[in-house]
Protein backbone atom coordinates (compact mmCIF):
# COMPACT_ATOMS: atom_id res chain seq x y z
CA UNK A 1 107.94 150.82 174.80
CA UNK A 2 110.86 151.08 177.21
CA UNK A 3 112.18 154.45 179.00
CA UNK A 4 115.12 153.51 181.07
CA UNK A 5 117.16 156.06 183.15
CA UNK A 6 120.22 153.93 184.57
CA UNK A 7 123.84 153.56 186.00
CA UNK A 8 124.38 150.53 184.33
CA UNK A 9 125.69 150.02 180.81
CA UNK A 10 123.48 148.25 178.22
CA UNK A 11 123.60 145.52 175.61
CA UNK A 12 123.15 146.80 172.49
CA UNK A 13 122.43 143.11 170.96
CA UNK A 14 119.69 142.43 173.49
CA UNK A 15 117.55 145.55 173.19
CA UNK A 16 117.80 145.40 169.63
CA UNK A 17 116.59 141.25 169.96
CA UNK A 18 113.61 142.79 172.44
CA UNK A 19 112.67 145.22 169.86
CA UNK A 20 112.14 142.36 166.76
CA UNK A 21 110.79 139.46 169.20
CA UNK A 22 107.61 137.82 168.61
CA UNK A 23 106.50 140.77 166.03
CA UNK A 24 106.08 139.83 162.16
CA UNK A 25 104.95 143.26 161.22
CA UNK A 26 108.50 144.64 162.28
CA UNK A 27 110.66 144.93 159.05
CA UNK A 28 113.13 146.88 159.88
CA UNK A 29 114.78 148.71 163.13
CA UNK A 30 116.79 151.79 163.06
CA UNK A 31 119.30 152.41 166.35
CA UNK A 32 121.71 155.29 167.51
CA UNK A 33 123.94 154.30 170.23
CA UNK A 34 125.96 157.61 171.54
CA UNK A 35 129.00 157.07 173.30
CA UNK A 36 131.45 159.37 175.26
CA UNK A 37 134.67 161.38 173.22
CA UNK A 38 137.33 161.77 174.73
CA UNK A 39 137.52 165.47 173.41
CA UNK A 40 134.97 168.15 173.23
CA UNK A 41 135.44 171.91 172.06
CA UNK A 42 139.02 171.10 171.61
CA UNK A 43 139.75 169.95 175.21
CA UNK A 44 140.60 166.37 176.69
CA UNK A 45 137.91 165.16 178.08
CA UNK A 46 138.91 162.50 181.21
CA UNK A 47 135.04 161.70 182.51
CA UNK A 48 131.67 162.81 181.90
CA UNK A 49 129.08 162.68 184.52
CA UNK A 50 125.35 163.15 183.48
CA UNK A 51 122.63 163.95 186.14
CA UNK A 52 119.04 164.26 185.51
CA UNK A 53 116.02 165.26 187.12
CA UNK A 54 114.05 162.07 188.36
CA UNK A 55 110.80 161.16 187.69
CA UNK A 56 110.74 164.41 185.27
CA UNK A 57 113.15 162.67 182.76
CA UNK A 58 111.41 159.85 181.87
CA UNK A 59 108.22 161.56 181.72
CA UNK A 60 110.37 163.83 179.16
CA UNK A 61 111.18 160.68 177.56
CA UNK A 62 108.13 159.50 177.17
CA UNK A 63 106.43 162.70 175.53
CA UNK A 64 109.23 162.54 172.83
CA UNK A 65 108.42 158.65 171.89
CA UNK A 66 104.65 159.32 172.26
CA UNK A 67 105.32 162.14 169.97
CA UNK A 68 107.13 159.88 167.53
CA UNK A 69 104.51 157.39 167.38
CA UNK A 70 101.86 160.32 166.67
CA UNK A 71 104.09 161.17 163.43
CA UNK A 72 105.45 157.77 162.43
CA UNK A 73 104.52 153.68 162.34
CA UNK A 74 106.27 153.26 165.36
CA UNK A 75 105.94 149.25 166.66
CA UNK A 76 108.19 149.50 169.62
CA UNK A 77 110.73 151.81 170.95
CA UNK A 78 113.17 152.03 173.55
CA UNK A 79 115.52 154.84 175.14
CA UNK A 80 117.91 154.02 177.75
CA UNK A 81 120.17 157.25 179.09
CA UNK A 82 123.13 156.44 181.61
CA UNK A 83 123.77 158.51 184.65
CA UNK A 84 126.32 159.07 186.49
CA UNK A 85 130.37 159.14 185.98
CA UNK A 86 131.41 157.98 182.37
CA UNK A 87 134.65 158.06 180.29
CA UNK A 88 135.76 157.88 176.80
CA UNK A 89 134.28 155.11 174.81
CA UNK A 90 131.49 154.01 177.60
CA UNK A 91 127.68 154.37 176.01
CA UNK A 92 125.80 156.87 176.84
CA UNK A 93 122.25 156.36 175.16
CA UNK A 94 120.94 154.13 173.24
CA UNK A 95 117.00 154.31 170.93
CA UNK A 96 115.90 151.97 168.85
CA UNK A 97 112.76 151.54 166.69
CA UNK A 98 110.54 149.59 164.92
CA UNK A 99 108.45 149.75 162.16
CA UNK A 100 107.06 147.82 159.19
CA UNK A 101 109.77 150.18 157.24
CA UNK A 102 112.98 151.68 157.19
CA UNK A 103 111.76 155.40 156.41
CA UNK A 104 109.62 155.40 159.39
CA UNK A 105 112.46 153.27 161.74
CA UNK A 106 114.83 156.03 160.89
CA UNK A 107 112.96 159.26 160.95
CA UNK A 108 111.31 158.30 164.35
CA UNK A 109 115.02 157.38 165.86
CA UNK A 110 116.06 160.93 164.45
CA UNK A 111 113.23 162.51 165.84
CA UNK A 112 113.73 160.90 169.31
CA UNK A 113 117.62 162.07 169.34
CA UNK A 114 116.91 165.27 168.43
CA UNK A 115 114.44 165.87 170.79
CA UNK A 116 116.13 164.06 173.59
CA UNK A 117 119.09 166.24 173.14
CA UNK A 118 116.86 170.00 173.27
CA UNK A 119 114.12 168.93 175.49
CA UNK A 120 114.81 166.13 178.34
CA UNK A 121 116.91 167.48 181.94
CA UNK A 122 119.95 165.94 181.48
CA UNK A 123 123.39 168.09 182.64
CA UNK A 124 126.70 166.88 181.62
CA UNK A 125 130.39 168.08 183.34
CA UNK A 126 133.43 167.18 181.77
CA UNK A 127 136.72 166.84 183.15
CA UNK A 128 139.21 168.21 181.41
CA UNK A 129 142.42 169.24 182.16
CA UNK A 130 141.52 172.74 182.45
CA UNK A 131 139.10 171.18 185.45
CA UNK A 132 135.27 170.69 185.52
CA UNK A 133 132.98 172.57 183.05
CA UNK A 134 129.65 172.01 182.07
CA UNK A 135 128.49 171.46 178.68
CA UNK A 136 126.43 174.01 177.19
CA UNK A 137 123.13 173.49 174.93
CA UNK A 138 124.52 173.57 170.85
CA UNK A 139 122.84 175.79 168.46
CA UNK A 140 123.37 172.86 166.01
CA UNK A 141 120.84 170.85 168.36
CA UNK A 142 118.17 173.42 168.49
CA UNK A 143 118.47 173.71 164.76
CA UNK A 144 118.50 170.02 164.36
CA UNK A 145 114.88 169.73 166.20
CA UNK A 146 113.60 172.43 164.99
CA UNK A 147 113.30 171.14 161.13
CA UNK A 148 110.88 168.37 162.05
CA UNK A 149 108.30 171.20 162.80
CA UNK A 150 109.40 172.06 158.51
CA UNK A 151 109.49 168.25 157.50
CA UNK A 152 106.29 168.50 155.79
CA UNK A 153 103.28 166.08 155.74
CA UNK A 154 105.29 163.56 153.81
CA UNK A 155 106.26 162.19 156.22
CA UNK A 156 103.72 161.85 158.85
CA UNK A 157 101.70 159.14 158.84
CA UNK A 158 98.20 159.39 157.39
């Protein structure tokens, strides 16, 4: 499992080889790589900067994969969240999982989103041309974690 918290951009083809390397029982690995608009809520967006809480984060983090390996077949994981100043097209997080199967691969990477969006300290600003505003918590991503505590036992592992 890798939590990363970082400046730095990432390689999408090299976490996803990490992720598959060395394992046989991986057969198949689900990703969402989120990237910077260059409009939100109808305004231009020029930059985003993210900050976070240190230490607190990835511990967030963390709880949300551990979490995801409680419910699903979860072989390996990782979540890497930029920091910092950003602008339109850079990455700004990446997951990835593995499983033996694709159900599992891609409800765990939901789950992980979902709950990285409601429940670890990240605040974004935009720049706009309006000036600097912070981005407010979406109803649409409380609703969106809040259906895996409705998802039934289906999908849980045994």
């Amino acid at each position: 499992m890798k939590i990363a918290v970082q400046a730095g951009d990432f390689d999408t083809g090299a976490e996803i080889a990490a992720l598959r390397r060395g394992n046989p029982r991986v057969g198949a690995i689900a990703t969402f790589i989120g990237t910077v608009r260059d409009v939100n809520d109808g305004a231009g967006v020029s930059t985003m900067t993210l900050e976070h809480y240190p230490g607190m984060t990835e511990k967030a983090l963390a709880q949300i994969v551990e979490d995801a390996r409680a419910r699903w077949e979860v072989l390996d994981c990782t979540v890497i969240h930029r920091i910092g100043t950003l602008e339109p097209t850079d990455q700004i997080v990446f997951v990835g999982v593995a499983s033996g199967h694709r159900g599992e691969a891609f409800a765990a990477c939901q789950f992980i989103m979902d709950f990285l969006k409601t429940r670890a300290p990240f605040w974004k600003k935009e720049d706009t041309p309006q000036g600097a505003r912070w981005v407010e918590a979406r109803a649409s991503d409380d609703s969106a974690a809040a259906r895996w505590a409705d998802d039934g036992a289906a999908e849980r592992k045994p």
